[in-house]
PDB file of N, CA and C in Angstrom:
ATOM      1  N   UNK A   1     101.816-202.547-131.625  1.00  0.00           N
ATOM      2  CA  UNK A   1     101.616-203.786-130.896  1.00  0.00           C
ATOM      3  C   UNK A   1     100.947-203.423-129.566  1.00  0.00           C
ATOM      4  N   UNK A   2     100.212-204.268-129.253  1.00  0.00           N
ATOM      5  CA  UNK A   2      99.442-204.031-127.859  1.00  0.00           C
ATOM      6  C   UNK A   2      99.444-205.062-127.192  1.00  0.00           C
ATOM      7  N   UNK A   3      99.384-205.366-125.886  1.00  0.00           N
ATOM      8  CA  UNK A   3      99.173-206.037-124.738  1.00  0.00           C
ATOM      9  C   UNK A   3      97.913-205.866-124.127  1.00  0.00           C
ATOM     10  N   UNK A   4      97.089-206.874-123.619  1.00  0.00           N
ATOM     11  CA  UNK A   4      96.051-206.923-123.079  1.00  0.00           C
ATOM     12  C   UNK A   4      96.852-206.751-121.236  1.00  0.00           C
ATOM     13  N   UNK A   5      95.730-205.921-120.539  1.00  0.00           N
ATOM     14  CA  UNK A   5      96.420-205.807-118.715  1.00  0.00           C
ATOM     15  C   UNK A   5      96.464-207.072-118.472  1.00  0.00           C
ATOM     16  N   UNK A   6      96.967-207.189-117.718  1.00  0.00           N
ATOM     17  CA  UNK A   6      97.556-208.274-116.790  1.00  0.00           C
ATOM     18  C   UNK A   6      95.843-208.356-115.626  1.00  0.00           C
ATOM     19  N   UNK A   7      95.493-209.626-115.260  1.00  0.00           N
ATOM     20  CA  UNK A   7      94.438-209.760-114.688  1.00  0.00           C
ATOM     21  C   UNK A   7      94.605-210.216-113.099  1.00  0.00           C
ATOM     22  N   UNK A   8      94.127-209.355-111.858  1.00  0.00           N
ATOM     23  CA  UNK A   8      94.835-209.180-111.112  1.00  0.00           C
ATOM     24  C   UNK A   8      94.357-210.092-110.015  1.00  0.00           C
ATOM     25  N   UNK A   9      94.713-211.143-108.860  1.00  0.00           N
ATOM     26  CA  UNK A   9      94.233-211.572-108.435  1.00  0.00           C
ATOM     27  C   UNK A   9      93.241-211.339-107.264  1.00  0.00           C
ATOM     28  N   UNK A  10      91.623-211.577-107.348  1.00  0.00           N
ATOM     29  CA  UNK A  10      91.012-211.067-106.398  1.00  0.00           C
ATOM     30  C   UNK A  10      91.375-211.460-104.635  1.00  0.00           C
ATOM     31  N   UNK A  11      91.468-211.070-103.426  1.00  0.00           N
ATOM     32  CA  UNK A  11      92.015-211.408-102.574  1.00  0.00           C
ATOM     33  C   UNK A  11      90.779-212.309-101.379  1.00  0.00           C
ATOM     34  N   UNK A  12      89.675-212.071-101.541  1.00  0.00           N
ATOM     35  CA  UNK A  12      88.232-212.493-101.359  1.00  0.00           C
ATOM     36  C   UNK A  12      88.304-213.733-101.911  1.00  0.00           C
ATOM     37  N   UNK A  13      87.854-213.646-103.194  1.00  0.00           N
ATOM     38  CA  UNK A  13      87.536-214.743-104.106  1.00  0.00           C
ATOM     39  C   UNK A  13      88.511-215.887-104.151  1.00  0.00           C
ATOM     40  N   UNK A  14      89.472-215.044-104.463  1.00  0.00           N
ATOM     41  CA  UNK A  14      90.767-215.982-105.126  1.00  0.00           C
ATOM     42  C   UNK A  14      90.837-216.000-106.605  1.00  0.00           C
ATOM     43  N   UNK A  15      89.584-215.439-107.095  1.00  0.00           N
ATOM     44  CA  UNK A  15      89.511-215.721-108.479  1.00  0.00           C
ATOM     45  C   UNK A  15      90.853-214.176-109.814  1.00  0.00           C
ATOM     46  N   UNK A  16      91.344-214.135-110.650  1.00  0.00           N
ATOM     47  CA  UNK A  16      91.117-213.388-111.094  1.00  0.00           C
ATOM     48  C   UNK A  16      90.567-212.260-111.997  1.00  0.00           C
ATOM     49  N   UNK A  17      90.415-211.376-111.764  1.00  0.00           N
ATOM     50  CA  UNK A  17      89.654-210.065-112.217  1.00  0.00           C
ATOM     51  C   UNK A  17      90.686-209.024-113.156  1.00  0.00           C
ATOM     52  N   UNK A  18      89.818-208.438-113.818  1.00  0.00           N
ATOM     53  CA  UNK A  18      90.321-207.413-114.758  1.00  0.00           C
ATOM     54  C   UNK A  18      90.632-206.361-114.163  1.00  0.00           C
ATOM     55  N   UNK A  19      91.676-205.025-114.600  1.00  0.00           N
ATOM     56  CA  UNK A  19      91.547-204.530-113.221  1.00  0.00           C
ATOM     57  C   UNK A  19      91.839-202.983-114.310  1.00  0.00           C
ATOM     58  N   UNK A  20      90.605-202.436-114.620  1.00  0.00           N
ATOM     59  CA  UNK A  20      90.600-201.372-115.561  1.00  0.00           C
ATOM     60  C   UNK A  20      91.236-199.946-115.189  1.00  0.00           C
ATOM     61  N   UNK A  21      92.099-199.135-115.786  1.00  0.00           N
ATOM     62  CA  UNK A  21      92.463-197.916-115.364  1.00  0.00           C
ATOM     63  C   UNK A  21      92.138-196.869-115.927  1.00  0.00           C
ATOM     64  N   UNK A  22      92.864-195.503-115.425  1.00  0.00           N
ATOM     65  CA  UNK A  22      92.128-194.345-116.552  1.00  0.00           C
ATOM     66  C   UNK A  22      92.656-194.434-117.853  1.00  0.00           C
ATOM     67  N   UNK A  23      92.062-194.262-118.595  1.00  0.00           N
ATOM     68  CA  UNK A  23      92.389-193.789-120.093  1.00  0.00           C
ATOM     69  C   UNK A  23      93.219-193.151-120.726  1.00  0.00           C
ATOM     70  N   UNK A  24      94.608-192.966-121.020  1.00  0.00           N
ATOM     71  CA  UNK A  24      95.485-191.588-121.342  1.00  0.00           C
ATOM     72  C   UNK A  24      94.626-190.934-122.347  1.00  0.00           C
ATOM     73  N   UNK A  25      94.160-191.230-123.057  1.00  0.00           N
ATOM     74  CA  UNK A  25      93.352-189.989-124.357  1.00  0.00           C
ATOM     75  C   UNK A  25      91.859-189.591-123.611  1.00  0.00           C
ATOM     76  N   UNK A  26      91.284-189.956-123.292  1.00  0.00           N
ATOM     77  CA  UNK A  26      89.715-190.024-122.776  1.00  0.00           C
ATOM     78  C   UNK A  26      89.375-190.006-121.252  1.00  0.00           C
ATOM     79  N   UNK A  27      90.403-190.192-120.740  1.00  0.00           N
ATOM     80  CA  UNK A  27      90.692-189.269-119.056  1.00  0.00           C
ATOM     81  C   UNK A  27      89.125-190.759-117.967  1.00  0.00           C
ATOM     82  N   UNK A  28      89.057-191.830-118.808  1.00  0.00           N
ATOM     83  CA  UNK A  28      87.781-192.314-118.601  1.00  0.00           C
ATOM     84  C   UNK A  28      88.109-193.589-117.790  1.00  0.00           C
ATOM     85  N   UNK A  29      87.775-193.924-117.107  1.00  0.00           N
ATOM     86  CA  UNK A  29      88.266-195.222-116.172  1.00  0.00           C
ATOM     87  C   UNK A  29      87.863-197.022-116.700  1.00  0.00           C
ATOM     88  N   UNK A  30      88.534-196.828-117.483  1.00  0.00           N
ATOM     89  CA  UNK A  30      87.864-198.075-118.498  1.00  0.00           C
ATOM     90  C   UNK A  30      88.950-199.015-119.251  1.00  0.00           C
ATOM     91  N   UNK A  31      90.064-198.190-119.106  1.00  0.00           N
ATOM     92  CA  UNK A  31      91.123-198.894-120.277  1.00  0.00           C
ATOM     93  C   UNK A  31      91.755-200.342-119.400  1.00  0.00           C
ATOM     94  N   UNK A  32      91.940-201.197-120.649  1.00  0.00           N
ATOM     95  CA  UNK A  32      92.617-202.036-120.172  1.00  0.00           C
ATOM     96  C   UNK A  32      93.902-202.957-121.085  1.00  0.00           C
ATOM     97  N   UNK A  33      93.686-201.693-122.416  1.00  0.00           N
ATOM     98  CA  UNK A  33      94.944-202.434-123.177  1.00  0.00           C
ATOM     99  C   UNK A  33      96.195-201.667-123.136  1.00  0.00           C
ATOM    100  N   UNK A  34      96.838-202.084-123.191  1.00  0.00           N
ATOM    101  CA  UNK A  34      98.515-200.992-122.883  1.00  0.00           C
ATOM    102  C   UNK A  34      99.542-201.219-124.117  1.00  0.00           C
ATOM    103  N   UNK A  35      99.710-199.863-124.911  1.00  0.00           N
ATOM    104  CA  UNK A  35     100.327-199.714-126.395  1.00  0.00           C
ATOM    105  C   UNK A  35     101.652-200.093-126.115  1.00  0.00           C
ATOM    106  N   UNK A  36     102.330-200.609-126.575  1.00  0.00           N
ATOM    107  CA  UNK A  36     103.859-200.981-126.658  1.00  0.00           C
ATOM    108  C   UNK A  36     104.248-200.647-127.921  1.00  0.00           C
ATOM    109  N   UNK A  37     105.258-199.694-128.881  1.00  0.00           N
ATOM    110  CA  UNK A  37     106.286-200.028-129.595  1.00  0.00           C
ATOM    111  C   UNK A  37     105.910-198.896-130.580  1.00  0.00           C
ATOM    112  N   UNK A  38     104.667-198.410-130.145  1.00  0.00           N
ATOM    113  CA  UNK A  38     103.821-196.934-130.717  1.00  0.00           C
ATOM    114  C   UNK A  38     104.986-195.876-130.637  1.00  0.00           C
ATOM    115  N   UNK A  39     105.161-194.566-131.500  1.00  0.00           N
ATOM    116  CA  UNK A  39     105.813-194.146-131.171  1.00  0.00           C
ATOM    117  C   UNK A  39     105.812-192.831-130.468  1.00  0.00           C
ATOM    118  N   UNK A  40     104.377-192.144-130.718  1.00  0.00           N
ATOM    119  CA  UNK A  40     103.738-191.204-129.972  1.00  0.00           C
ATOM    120  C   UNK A  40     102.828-191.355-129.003  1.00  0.00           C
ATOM    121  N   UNK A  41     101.995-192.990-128.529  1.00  0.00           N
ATOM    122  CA  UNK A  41     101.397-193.207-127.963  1.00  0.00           C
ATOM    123  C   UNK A  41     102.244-195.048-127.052  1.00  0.00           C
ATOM    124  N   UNK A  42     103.673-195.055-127.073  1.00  0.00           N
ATOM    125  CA  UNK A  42     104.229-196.305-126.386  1.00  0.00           C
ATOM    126  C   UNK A  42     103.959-196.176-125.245  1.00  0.00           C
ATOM    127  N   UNK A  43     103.831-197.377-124.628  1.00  0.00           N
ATOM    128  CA  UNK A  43     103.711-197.611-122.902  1.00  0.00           C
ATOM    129  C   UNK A  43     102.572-196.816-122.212  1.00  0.00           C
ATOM    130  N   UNK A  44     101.730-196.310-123.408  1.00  0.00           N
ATOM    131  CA  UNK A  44     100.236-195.765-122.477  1.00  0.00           C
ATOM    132  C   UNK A  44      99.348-196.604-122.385  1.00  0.00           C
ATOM    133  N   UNK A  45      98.776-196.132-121.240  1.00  0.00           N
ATOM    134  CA  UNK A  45      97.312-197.534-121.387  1.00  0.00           C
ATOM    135  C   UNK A  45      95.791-196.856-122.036  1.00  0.00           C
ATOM    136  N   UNK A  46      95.128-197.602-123.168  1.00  0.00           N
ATOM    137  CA  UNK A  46      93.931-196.693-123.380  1.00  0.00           C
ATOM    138  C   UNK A  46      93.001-197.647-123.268  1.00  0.00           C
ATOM    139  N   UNK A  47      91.790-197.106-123.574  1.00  0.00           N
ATOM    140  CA  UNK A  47      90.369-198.172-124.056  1.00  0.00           C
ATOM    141  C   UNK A  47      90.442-198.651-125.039  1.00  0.00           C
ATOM    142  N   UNK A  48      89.492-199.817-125.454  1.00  0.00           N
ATOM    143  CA  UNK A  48      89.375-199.872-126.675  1.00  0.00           C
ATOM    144  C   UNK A  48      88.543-199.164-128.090  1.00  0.00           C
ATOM    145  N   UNK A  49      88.128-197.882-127.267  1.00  0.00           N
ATOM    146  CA  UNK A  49      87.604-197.096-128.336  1.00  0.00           C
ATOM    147  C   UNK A  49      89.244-196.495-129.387  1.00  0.00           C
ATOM    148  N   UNK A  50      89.728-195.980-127.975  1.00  0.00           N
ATOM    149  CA  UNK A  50      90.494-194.924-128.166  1.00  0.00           C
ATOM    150  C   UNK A  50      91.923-195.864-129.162  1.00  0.00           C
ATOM    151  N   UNK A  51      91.786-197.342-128.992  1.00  0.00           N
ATOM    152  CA  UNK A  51      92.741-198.028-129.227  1.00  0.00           C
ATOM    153  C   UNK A  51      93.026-198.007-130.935  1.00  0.00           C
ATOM    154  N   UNK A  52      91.376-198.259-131.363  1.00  0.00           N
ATOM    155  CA  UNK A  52      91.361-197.835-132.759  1.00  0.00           C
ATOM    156  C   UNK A  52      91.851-196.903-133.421  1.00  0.00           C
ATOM    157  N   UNK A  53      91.280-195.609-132.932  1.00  0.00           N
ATOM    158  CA  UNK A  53      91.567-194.752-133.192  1.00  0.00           C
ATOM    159  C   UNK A  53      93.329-194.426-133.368  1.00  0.00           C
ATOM    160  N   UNK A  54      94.068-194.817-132.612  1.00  0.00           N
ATOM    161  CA  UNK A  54      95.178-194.495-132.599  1.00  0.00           C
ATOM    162  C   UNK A  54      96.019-195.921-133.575  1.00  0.00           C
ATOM    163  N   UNK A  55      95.498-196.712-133.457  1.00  0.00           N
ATOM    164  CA  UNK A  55      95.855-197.732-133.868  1.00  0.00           C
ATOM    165  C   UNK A  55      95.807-197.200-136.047  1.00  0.00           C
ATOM    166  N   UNK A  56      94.803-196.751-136.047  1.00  0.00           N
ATOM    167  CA  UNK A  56      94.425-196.368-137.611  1.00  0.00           C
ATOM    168  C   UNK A  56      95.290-195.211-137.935  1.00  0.00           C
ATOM    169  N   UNK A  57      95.932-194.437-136.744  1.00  0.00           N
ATOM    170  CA  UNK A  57      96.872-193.196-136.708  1.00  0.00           C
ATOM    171  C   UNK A  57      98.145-193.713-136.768  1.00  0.00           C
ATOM    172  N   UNK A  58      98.768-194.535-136.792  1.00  0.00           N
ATOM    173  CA  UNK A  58      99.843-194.753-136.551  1.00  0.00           C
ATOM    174  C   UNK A  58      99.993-195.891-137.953  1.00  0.00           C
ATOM    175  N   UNK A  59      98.967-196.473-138.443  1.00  0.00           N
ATOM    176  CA  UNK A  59      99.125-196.989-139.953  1.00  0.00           C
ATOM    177  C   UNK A  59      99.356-196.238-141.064  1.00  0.00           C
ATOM    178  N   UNK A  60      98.667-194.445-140.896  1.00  0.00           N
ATOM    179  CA  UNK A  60      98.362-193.834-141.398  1.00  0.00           C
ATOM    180  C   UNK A  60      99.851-193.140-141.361  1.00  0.00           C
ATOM    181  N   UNK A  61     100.774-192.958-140.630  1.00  0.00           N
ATOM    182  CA  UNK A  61     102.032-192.410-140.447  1.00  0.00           C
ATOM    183  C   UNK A  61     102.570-193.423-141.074  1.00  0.00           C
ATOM    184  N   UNK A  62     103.128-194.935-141.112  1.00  0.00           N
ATOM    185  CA  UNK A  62     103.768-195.889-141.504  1.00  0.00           C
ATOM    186  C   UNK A  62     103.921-195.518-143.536  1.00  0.00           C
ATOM    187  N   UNK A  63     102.429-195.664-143.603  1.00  0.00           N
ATOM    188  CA  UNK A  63     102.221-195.818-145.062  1.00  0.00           C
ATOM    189  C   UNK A  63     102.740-194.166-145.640  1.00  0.00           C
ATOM    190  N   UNK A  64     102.765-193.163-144.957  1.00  0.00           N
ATOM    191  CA  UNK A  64     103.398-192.088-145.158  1.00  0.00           C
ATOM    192  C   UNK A  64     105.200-192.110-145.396  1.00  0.00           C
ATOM    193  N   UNK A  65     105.589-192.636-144.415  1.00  0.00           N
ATOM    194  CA  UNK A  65     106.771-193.167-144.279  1.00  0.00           C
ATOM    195  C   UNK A  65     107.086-193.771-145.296  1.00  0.00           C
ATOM    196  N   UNK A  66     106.665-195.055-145.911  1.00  0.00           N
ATOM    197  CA  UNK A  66     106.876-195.985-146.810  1.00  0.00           C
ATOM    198  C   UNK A  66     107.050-194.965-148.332  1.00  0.00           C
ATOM    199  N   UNK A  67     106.347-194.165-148.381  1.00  0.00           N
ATOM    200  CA  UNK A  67     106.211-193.358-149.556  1.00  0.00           C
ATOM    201  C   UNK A  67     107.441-192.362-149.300  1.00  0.00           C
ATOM    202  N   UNK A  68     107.789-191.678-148.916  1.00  0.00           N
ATOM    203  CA  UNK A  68     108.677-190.975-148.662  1.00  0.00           C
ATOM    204  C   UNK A  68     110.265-191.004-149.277  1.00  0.00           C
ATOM    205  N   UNK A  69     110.413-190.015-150.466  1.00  0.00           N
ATOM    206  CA  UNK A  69     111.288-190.085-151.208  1.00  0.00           C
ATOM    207  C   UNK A  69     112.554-189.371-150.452  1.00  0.00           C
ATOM    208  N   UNK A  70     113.954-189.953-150.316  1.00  0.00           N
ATOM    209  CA  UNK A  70     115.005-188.645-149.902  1.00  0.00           C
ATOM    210  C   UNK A  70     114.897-187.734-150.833  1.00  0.00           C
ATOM    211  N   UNK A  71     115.803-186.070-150.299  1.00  0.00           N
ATOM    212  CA  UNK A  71     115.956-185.006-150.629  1.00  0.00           C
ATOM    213  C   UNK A  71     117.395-185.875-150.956  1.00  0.00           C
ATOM    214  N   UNK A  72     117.781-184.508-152.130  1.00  0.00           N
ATOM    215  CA  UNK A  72     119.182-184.709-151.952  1.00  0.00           C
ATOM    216  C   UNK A  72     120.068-184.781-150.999  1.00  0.00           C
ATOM    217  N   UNK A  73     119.523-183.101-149.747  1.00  0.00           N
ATOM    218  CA  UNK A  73     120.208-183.512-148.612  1.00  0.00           C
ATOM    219  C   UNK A  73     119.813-184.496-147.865  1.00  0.00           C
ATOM    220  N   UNK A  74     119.014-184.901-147.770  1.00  0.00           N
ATOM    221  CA  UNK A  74     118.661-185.577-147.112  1.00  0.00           C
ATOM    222  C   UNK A  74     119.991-187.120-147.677  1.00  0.00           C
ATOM    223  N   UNK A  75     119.972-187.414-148.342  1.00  0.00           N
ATOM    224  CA  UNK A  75     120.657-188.412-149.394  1.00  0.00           C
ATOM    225  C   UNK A  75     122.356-187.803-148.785  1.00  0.00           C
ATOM    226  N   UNK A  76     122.781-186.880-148.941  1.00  0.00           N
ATOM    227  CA  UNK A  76     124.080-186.056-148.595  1.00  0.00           C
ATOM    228  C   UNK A  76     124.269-186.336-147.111  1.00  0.00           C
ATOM    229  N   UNK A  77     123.628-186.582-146.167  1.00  0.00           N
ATOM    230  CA  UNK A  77     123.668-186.680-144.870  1.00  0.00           C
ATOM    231  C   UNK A  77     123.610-187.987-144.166  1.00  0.00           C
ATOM    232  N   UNK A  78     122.160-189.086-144.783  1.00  0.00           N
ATOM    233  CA  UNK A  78     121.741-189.810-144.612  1.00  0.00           C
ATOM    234  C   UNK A  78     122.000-191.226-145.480  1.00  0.00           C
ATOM    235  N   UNK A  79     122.070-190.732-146.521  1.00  0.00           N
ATOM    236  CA  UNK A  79     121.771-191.712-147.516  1.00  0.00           C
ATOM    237  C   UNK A  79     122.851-192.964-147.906  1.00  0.00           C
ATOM    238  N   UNK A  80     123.975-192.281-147.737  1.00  0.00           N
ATOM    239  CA  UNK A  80     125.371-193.128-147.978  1.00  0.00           C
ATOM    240  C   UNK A  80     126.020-193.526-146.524  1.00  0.00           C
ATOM    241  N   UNK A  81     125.195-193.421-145.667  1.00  0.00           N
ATOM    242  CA  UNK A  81     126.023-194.015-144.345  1.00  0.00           C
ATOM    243  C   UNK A  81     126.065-195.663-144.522  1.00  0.00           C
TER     244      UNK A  81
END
């Protein structure tokens, strides 16, 4: 899930403005969407290049997940709680 930034009020204008930061993956001063609920990338802010990218990474873990058969131990530890 993602959040678009919050748009900040200009103090001149009055109007508000976007108010872009650095990038956590791409170090680039541009980002303005902020990941929420990700589990290797939560509460960072990226671009929207980088958003894809991680966004297609983290579907790619889910559908891994979904497939994922228990072990026995795994079943012995986990399974009957």
């Amino acid at each position: 899930m993602a959040f678009r930034r919050k748009k900040i009020k200009d103090k001149e204008t009055g109007e508000f403005i976007a108010s872009p930061v650095t990038c956590s993956i791409c170090k680039e001063k541009r980002a303005f969407t902020t990941l929420h609920g990700n589990v290797r990338h939560g509460g960072k802010t990226c671009c929207d290049d980088c958003f894809w990218t991680i966004k297609i990474e983290v579907e790619r873990e889910e559908e891994r997940n979904r497939n994922y058969e228990m072990s026995e131990a795994d079943y012995q530890t986990w399974g009957r709680l």
